[in-house]
Protein backbone atom coordinates (compact mmCIF):
# COMPACT_ATOMS: atom_id res chain seq x y z
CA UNK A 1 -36.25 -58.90 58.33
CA UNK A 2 -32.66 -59.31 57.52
CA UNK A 3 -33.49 -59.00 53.36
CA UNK A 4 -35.32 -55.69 54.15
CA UNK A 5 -31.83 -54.53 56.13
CA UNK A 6 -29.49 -55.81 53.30
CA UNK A 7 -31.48 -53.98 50.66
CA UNK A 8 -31.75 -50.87 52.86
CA UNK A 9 -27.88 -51.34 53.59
CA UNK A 10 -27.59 -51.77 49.84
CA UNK A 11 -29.54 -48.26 48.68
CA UNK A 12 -27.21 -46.54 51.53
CA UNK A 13 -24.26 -47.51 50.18
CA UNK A 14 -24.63 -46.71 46.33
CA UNK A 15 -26.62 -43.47 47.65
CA UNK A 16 -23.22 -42.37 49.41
CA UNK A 17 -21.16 -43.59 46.53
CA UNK A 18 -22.68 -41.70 44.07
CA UNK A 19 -22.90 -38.64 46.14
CA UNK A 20 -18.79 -38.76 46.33
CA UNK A 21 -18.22 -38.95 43.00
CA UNK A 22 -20.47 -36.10 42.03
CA UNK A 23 -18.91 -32.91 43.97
CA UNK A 24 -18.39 -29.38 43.51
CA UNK A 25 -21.73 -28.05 41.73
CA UNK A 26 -20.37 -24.56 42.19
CA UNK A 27 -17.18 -25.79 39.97
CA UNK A 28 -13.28 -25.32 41.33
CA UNK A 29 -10.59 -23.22 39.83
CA UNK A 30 -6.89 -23.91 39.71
CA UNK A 31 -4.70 -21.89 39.52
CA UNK A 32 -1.56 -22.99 41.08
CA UNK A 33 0.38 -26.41 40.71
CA UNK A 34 -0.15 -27.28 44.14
CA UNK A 35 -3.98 -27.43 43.94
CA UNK A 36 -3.82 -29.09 41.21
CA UNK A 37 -1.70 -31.99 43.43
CA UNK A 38 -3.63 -31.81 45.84
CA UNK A 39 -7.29 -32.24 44.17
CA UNK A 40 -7.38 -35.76 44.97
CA UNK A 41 -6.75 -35.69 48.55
CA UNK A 42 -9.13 -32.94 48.81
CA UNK A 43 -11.66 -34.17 47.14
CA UNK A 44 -11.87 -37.73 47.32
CA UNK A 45 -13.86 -39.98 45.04
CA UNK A 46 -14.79 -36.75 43.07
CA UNK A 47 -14.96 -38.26 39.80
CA UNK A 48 -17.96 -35.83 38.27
CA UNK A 49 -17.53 -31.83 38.51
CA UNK A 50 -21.11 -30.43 38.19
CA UNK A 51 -19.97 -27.30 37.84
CA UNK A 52 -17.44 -25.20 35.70
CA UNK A 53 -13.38 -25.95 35.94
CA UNK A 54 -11.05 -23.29 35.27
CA UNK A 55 -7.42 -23.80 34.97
CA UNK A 56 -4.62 -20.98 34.52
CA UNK A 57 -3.62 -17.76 36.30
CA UNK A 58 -6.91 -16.68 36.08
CA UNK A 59 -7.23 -13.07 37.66
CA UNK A 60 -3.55 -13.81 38.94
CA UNK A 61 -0.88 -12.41 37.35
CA UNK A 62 0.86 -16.10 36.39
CA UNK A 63 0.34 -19.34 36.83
CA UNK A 64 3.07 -22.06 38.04
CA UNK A 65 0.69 -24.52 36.51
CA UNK A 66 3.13 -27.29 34.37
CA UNK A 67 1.14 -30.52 34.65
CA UNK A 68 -2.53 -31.87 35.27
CA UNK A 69 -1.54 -35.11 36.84
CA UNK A 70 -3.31 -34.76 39.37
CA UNK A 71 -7.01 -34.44 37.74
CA UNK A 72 -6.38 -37.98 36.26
CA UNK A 73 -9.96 -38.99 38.58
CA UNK A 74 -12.04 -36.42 36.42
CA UNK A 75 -14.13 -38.34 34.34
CA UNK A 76 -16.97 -35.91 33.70
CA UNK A 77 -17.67 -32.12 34.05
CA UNK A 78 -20.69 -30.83 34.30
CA UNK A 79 -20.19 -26.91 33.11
CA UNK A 80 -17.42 -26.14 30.97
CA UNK A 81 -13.71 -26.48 31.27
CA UNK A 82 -11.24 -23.67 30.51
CA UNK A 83 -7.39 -23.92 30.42
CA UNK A 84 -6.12 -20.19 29.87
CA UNK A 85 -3.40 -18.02 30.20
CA UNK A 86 -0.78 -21.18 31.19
CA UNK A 87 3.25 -20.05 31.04
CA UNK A 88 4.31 -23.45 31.67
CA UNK A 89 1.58 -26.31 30.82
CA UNK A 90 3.26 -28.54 27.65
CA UNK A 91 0.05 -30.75 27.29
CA UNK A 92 -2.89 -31.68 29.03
CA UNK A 93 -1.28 -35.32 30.09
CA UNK A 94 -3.37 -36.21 32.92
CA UNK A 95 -7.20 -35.49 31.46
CA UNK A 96 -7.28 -38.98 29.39
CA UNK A 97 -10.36 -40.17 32.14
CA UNK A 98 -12.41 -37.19 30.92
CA UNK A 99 -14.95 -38.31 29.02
CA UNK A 100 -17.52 -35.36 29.29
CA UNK A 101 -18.62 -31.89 29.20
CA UNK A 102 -21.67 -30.73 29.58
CA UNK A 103 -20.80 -27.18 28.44
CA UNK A 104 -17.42 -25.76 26.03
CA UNK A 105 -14.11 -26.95 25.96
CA UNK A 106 -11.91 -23.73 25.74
CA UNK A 107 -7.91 -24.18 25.25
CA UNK A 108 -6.73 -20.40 24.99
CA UNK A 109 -8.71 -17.39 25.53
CA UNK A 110 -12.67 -17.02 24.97
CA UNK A 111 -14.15 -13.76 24.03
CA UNK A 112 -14.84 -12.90 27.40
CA UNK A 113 -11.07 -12.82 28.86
CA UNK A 114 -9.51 -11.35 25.54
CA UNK A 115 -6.46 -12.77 24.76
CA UNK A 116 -4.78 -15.50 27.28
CA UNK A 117 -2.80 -17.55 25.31
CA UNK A 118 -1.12 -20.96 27.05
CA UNK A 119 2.45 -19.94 25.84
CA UNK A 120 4.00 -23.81 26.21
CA UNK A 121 0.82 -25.89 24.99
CA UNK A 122 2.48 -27.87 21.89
CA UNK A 123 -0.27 -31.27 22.40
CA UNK A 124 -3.77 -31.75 23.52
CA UNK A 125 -3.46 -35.46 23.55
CA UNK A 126 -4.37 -35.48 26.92
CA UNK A 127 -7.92 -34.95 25.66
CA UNK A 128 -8.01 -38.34 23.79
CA UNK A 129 -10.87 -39.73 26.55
CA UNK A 130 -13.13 -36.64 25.30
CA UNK A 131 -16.35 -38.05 23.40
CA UNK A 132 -18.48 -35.67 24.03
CA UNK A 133 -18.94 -31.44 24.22
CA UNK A 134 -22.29 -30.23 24.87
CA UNK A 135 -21.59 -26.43 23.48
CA UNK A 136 -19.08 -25.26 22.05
CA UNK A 137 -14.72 -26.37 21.22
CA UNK A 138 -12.35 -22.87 21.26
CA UNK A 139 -8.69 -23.68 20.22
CA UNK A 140 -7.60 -19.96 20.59
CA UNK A 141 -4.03 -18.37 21.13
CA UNK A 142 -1.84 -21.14 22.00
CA UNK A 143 1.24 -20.23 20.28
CA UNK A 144 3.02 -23.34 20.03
CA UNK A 145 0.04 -25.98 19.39
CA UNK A 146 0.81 -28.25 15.98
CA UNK A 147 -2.01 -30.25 15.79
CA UNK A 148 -5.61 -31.23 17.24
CA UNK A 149 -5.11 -34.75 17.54
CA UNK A 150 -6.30 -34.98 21.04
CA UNK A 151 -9.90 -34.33 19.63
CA UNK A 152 -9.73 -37.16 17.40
CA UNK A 153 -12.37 -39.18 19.78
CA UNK A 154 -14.54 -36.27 20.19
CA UNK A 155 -18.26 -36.80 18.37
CA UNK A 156 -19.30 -34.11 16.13
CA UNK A 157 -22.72 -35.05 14.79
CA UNK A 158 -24.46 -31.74 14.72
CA UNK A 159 -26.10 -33.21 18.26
CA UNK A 160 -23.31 -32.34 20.32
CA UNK A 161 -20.48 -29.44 19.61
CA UNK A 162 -22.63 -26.06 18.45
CA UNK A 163 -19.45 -24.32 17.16
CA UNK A 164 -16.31 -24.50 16.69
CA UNK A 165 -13.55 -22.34 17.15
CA UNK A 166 -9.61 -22.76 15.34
CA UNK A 167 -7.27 -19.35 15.80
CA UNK A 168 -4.74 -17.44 16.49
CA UNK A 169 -2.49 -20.73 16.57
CA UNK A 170 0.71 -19.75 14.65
CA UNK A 171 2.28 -23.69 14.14
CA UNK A 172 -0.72 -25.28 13.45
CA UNK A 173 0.01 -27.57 10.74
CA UNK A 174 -2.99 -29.96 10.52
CA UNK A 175 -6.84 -30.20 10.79
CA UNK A 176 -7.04 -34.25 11.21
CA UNK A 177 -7.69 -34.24 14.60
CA UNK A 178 -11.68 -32.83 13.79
CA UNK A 179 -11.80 -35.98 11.23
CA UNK A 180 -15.34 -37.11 13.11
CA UNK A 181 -16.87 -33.76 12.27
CA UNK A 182 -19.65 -34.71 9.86
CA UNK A 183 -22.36 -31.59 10.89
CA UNK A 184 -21.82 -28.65 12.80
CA UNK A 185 -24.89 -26.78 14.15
CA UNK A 186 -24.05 -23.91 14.55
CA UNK A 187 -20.10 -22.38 13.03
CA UNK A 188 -16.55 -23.06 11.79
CA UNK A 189 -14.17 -20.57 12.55
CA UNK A 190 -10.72 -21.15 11.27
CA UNK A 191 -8.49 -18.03 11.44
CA UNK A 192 -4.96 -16.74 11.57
CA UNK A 193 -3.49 -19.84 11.72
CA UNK A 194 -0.43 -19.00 9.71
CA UNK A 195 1.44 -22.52 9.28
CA UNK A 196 -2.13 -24.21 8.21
CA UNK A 197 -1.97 -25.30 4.42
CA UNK A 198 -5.35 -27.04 3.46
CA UNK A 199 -8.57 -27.95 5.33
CA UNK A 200 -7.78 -31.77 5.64
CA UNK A 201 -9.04 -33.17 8.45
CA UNK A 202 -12.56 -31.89 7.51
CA UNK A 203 -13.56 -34.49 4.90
CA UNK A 204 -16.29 -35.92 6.70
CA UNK A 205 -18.45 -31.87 7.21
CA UNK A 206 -21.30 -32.29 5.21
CA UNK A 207 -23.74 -28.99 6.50
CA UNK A 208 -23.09 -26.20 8.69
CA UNK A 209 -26.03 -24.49 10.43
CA UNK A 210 -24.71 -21.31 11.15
CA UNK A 211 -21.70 -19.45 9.29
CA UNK A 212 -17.91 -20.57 8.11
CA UNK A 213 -15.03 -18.37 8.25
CA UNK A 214 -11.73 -18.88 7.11
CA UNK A 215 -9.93 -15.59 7.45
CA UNK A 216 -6.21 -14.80 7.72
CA UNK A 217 -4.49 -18.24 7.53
CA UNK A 218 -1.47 -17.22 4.91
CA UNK A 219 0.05 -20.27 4.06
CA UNK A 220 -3.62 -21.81 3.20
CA UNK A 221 -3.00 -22.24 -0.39
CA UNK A 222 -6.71 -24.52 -1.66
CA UNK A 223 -9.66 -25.31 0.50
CA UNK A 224 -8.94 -29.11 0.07
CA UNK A 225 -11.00 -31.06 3.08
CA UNK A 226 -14.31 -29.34 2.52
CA UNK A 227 -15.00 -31.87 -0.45
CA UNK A 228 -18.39 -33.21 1.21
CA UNK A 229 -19.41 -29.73 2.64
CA UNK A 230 -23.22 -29.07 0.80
CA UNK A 231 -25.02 -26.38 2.64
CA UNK A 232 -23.99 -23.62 4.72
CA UNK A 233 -27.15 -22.09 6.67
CA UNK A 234 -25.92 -18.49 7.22
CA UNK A 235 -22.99 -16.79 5.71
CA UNK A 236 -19.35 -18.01 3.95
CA UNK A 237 -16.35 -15.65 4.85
CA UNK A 238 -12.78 -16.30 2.43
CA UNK A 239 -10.90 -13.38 3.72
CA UNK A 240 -7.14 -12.64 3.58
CA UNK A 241 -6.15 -15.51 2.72
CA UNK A 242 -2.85 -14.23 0.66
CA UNK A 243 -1.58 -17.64 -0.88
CA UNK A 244 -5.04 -19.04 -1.89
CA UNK A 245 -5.70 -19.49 -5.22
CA UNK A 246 -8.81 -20.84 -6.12
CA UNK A 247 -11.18 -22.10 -3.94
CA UNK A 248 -11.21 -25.65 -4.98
CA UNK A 249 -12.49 -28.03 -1.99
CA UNK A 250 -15.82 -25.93 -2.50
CA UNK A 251 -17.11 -28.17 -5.54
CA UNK A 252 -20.08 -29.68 -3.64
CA UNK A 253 -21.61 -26.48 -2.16
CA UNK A 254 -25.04 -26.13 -3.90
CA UNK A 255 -26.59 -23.26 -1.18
CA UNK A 256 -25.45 -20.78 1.24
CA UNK A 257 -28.63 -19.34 2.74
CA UNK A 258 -27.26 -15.92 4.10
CA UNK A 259 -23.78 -13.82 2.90
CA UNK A 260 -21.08 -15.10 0.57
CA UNK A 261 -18.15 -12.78 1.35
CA UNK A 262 -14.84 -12.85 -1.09
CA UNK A 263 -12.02 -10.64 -0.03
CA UNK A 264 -8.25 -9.68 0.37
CA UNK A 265 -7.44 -12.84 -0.83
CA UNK A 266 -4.06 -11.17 -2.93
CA UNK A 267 -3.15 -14.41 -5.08
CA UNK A 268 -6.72 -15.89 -5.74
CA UNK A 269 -6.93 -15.93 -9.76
CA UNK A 270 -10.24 -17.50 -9.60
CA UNK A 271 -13.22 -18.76 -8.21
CA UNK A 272 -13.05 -22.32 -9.62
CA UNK A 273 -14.55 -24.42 -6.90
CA UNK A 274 -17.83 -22.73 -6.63
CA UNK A 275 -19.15 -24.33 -10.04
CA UNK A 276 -22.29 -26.07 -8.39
CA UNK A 277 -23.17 -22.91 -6.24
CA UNK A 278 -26.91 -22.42 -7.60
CA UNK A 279 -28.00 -19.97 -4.86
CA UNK A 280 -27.28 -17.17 -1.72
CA UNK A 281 -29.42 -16.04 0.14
CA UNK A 282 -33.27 -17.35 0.50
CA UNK A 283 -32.91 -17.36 4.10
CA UNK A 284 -34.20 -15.01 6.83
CA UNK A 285 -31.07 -13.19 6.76
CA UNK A 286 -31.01 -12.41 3.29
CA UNK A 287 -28.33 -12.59 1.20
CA UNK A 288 -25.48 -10.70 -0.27
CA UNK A 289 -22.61 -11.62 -2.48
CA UNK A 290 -19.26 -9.55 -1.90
CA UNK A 291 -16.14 -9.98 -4.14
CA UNK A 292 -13.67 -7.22 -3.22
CA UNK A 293 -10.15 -6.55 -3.20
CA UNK A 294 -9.06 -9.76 -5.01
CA UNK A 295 -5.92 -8.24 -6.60
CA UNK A 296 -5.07 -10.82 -9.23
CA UNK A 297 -8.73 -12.23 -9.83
CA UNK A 298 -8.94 -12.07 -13.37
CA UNK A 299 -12.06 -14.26 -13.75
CA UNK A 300 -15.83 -15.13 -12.28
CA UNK A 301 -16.07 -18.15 -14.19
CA UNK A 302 -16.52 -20.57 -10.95
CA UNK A 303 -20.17 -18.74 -10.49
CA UNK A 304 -21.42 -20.20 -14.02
CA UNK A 305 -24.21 -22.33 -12.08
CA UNK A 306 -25.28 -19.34 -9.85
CA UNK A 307 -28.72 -18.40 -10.63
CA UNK A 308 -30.10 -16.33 -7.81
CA UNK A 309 -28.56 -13.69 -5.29
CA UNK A 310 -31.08 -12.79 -2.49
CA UNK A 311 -29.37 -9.76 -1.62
CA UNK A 312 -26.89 -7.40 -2.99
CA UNK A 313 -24.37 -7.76 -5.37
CA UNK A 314 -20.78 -5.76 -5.19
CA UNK A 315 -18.30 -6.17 -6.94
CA UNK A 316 -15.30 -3.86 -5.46
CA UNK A 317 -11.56 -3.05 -6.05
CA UNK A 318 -10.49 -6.31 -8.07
CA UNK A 319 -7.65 -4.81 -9.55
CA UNK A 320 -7.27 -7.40 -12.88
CA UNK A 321 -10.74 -8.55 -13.01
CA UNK A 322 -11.74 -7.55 -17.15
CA UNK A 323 -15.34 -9.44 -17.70
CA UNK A 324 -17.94 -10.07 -15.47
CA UNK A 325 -18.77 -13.70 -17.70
CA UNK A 326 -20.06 -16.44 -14.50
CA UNK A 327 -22.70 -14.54 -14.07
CA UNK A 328 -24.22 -15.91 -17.37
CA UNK A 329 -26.72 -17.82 -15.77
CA UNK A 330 -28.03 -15.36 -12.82
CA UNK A 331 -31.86 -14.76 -12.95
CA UNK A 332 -32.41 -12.40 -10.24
CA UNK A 333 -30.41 -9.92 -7.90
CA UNK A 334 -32.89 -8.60 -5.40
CA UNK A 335 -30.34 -6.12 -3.38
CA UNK A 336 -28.75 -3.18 -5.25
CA UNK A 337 -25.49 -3.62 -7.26
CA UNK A 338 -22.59 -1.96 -6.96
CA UNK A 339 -19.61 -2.06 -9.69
CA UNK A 340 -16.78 -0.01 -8.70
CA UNK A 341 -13.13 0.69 -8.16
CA UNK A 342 -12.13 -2.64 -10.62
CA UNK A 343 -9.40 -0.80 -13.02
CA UNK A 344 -9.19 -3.40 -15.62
CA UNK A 345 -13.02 -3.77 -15.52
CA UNK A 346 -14.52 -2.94 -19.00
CA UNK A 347 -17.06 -5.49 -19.88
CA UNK A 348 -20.48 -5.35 -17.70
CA UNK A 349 -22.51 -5.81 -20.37
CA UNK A 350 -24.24 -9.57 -19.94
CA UNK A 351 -27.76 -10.32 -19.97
CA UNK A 352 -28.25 -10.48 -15.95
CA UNK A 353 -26.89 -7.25 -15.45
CA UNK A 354 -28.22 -5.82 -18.95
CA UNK A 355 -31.77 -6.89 -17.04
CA UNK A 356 -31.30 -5.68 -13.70
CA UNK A 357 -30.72 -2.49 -15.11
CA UNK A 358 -33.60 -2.25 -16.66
CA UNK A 359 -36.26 -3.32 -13.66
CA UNK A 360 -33.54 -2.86 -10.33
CA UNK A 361 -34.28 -3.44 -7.23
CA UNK A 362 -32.56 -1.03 -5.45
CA UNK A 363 -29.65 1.33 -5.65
CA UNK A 364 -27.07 1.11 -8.66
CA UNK A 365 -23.23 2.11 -8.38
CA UNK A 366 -21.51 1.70 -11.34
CA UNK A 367 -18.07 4.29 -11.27
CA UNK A 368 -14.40 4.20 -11.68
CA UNK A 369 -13.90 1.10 -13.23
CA UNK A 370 -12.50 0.88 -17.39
CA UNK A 371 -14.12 1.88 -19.96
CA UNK A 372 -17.26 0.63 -21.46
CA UNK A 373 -18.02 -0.09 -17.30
CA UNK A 374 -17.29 3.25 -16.18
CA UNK A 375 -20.73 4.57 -15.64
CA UNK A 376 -24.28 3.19 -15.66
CA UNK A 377 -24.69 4.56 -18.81
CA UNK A 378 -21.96 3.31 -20.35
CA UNK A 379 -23.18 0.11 -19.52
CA UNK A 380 -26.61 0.37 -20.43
CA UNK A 381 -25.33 1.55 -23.56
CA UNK A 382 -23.27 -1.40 -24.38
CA UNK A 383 -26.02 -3.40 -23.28
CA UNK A 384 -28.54 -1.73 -26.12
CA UNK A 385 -25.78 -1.38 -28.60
CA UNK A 386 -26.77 1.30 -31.23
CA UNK A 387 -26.31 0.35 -34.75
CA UNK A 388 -28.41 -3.04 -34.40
CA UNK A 389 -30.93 -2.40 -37.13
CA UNK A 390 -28.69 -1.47 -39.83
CA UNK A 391 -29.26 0.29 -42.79
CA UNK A 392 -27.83 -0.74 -46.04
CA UNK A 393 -26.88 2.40 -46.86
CA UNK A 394 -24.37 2.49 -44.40
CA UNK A 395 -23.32 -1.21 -44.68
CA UNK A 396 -20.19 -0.91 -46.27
CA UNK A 397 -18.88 2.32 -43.69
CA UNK A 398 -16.08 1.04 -41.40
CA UNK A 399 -14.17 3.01 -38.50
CA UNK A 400 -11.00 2.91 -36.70
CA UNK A 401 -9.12 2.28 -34.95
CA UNK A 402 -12.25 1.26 -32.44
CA UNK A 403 -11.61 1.95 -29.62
CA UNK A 404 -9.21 4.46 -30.25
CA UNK A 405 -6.86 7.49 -28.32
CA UNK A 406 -8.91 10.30 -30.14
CA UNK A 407 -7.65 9.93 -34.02
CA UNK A 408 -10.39 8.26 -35.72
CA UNK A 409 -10.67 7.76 -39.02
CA UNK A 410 -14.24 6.33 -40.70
CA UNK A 411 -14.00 4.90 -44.23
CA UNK A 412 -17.57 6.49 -46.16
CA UNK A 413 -16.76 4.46 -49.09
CA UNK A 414 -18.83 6.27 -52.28
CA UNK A 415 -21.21 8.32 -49.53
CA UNK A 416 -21.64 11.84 -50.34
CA UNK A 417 -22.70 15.06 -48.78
CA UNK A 418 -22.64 12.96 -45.14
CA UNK A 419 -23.17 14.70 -42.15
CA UNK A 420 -21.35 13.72 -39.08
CA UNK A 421 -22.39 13.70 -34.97
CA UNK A 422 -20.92 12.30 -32.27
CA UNK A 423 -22.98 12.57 -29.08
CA UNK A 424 -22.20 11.49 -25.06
CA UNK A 425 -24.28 8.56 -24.17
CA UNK A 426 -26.40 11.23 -22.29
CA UNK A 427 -27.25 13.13 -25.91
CA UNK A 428 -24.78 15.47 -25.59
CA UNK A 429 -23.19 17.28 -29.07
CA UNK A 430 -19.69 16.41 -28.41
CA UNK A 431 -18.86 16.66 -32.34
CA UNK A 432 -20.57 18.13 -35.48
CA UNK A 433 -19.25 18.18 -39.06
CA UNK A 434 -21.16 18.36 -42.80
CA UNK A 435 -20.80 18.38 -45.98
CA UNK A 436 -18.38 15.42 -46.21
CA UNK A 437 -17.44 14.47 -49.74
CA UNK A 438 -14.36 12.65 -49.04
CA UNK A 439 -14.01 8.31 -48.99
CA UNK A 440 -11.78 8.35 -45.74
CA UNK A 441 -12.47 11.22 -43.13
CA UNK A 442 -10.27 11.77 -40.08
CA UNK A 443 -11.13 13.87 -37.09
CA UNK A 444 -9.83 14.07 -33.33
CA UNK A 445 -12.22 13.28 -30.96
CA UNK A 446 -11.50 16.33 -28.48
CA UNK A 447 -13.18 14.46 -25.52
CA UNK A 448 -12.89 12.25 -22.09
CA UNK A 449 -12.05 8.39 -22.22
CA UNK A 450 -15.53 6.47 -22.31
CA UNK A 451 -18.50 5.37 -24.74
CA UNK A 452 -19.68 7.66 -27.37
CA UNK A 453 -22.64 7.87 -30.36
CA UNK A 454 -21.54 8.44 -33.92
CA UNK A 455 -23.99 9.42 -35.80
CA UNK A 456 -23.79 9.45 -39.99
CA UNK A 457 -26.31 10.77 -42.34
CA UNK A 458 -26.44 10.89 -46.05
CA UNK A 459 -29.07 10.68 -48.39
CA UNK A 460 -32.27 11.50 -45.77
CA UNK A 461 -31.44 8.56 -43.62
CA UNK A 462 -29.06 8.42 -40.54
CA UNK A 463 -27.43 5.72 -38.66
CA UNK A 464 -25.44 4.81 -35.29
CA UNK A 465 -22.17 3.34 -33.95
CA UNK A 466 -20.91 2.63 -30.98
CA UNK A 467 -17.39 4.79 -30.76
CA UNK A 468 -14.63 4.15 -27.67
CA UNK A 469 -12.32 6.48 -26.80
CA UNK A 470 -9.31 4.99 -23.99
């Protein structure tokens, strides 16, 4: 009889113990210092939030909130916890019990309050406890944070943290607090964080399910810490990035399964980096590469190994870029293609875009760019170069200058009685002259900068040249 009361005794008393240290299902907000004090003598033994915690002013005005000492019992939460909109909080010294939580960790404002920056947060060591996020990390708007070191215990393994969020922090100087990142389910999103200079910290990201963005950080100068980075399952944003250069730190991407997106980037030269990039797109969302407004790209040589594009291909407003050589080895395109606005542009002419425009797959825009890339018939032109099967009776001719400002001169050598044409890649006359008896004849070509025929014939036969007029 007095076992069976001892082990009943027993079950009562861990029963009751476990119910006090799991409280508040329907979570607690704080929004003033002296709750925060006072948690512990409010709720005793409450070691395990079920539910959501909220700290900061909240749909106050302010917040008096300068320490957390007082939620030094919190060892788990059960929904997520959000520290927001804080004029006075300097770390999070006081949260090392936390071990858990269940849903995000947000430090700074989420998409659904807008901006709420914690004006004083410099550390997040407070956080060191943390192993374990159940959703998603957002380190947003927290103007005076320098580092993430406070997450350095944190396990990402693809079977925890979905995304993760890194912006709007102006002193951020470092990534190595994410050092136990190794997959990421779902995305990276590291923007405007102006004092960041590389990606270190991120050695150990090998695959991202969902999409990375880095956007707006303009003292990143290489992408140095995504060395072991392979796959990226939906789309790759580079975006104003104004002291990036190349994109080394990309050299082991071999797939990105949705958009590859290259823009505003003012001092990136070239795309070295992306040499074992084989393919974009092939996944459900398609695939599209974008490479616009890269002022001083002069170069695609980084996208020598790319082979197939599973959407569209633009290439837009890249002010110095001449050739379009790295896209050597392509084999298929199967968006449209758009080549336009690129004012040094003149050379469009290699064999994947020679063969796209002969069987496209959608829409082309070829326009404004330089010439011998100013049109799609320029380009088609230079791609089918007339003058290929030549005729030895017109072996020894020569003209120049080629390309020229309008003064050409074309050296007939003992050719008689030659007749002369020069017609718009279209088949328009644009010049006629016969009865040329002279070794050297010199005309002005009275027409607009672009590609041109020239046409000779002598003796019953006739042959082409290709003619460029700047």
């Amino acid at each position: 009889m007095m076992k069976k009361l001892y082990i009943l005794f027993s079950i009562l008393i861990i029963t009751t113990t476990c119910l006090s240290q799991s409280c508040l299902p329907e979570g607690i907000e704080f929004t003033t210092q002296e709750q925060i004090d006072n948690f512990q003598a409010n709720y005793p033994d409450c070691s395990k939030i079920l539910g959501t915690v909220n700290i900061g002013a909240i749909n106050n005005d302010t917040s008096d909130i300068n320490n957390l000492i007082g939620l030094n019992s919190i060892e788990v939460i059960g929904g997520a916890l959000r520290i927001d909109d804080t004029d006075n909080l300097q770390n999070l010294d006081g949260l090392e019990s936390l071990d858990s939580i269940s849903n995000s960790l947000i430090i700074g404002s989420d998409w659904i309050r807008g901006t709420s920056p914690n004006e004083s947060l410099s550390n997040i060591d407070g956080l060191s406890g943390l192993s374990y996020v159940g959703s998603s990390v957002s380190i947003k708007y927290n103007p005076l944070l320098e580092n993430l070191d406070g997450l350095s215990g944190l396990s990402f393994d693809g079977s925890s943290v979905y995304s993760v969020y890194i912006e709007y922090n102006p002193l951020l100087e470092n990534l190595d607090g994410l050092i136990s990142i190794t997959s990421i389910e779902g995305g990276l999103y590291i923007r405007d964080n102006s004092n960041l200079t590389d990606l270190n910290g991120l050695n150990n990201l090998s695959s991202i399910g969902g999409r990375l963005y880095i956007s707006s950080n303009s003292n990143l100068t290489d992408l140095n810490g995504l060395n072991n980075l392979t796959t990226i399952g939906e789309r790759l944003f580079i975006r104003f990035n104004h002291n990036l250069t190349d994109l080394n730190g990309l050299n082991n991407l071999i797939s990105i399964d949705n958009n590859l997106w290259i823009s505003g980037n003012d001092n990136l030269t070239n795309l070295n980096g992306l040499n074992n990039l084989s393919s974009i797109g092939g996944g459900v969302y398609g695939g599209h590469l974008y490479i616009w407004q890269n002022s001083n790209l002069t170069d695609l040589n980084g996208l020598n190994n790319l082979t197939t594009i599973g959407g569209t291909l633009s290439i837009i407003e890249n002010d110095n870029l001449t050739a379009l050589n790295g896209f050597n080895n392509l084999l298929s395109i199967e968006g449209y293609l758009s080549i336009y606005d690129n004012n040094s542009l003149s050379e469009c002419e290699i064999q994947s875009i020679c063969a796209y425009l002969e069987n496209p797959n959608g829409s082309v825009y070829i326009s404004d760019n330089a010439v011998g890339c100013n049109s799609v018939a320029e380009v088609e032109n230079a791609c089918n170069p007339v003058g290929i099967n030549e005729n030895t009776l017109f072996s020894n001719v020569s003209i120049y200058p080629n390309p020229s400002n309008g003064l050409i001169n074309i050296d007939l050598g003992s050719l008689k009685d030659v007749s002369i044409k020069v017609l718009s890649v279209r088949g328009q006359l644009i010049y006629y002259k016969k009865n040329i008896d002279t070794p050297i004849y010199q005309f002005e070509l009275d027409a607009a900068p672009g590609i041109y025929i020239l046409e000779l014939s002598a003796e019953g036969e006739k042959q082409q040249f290709k003619l460029v007029k700047n």
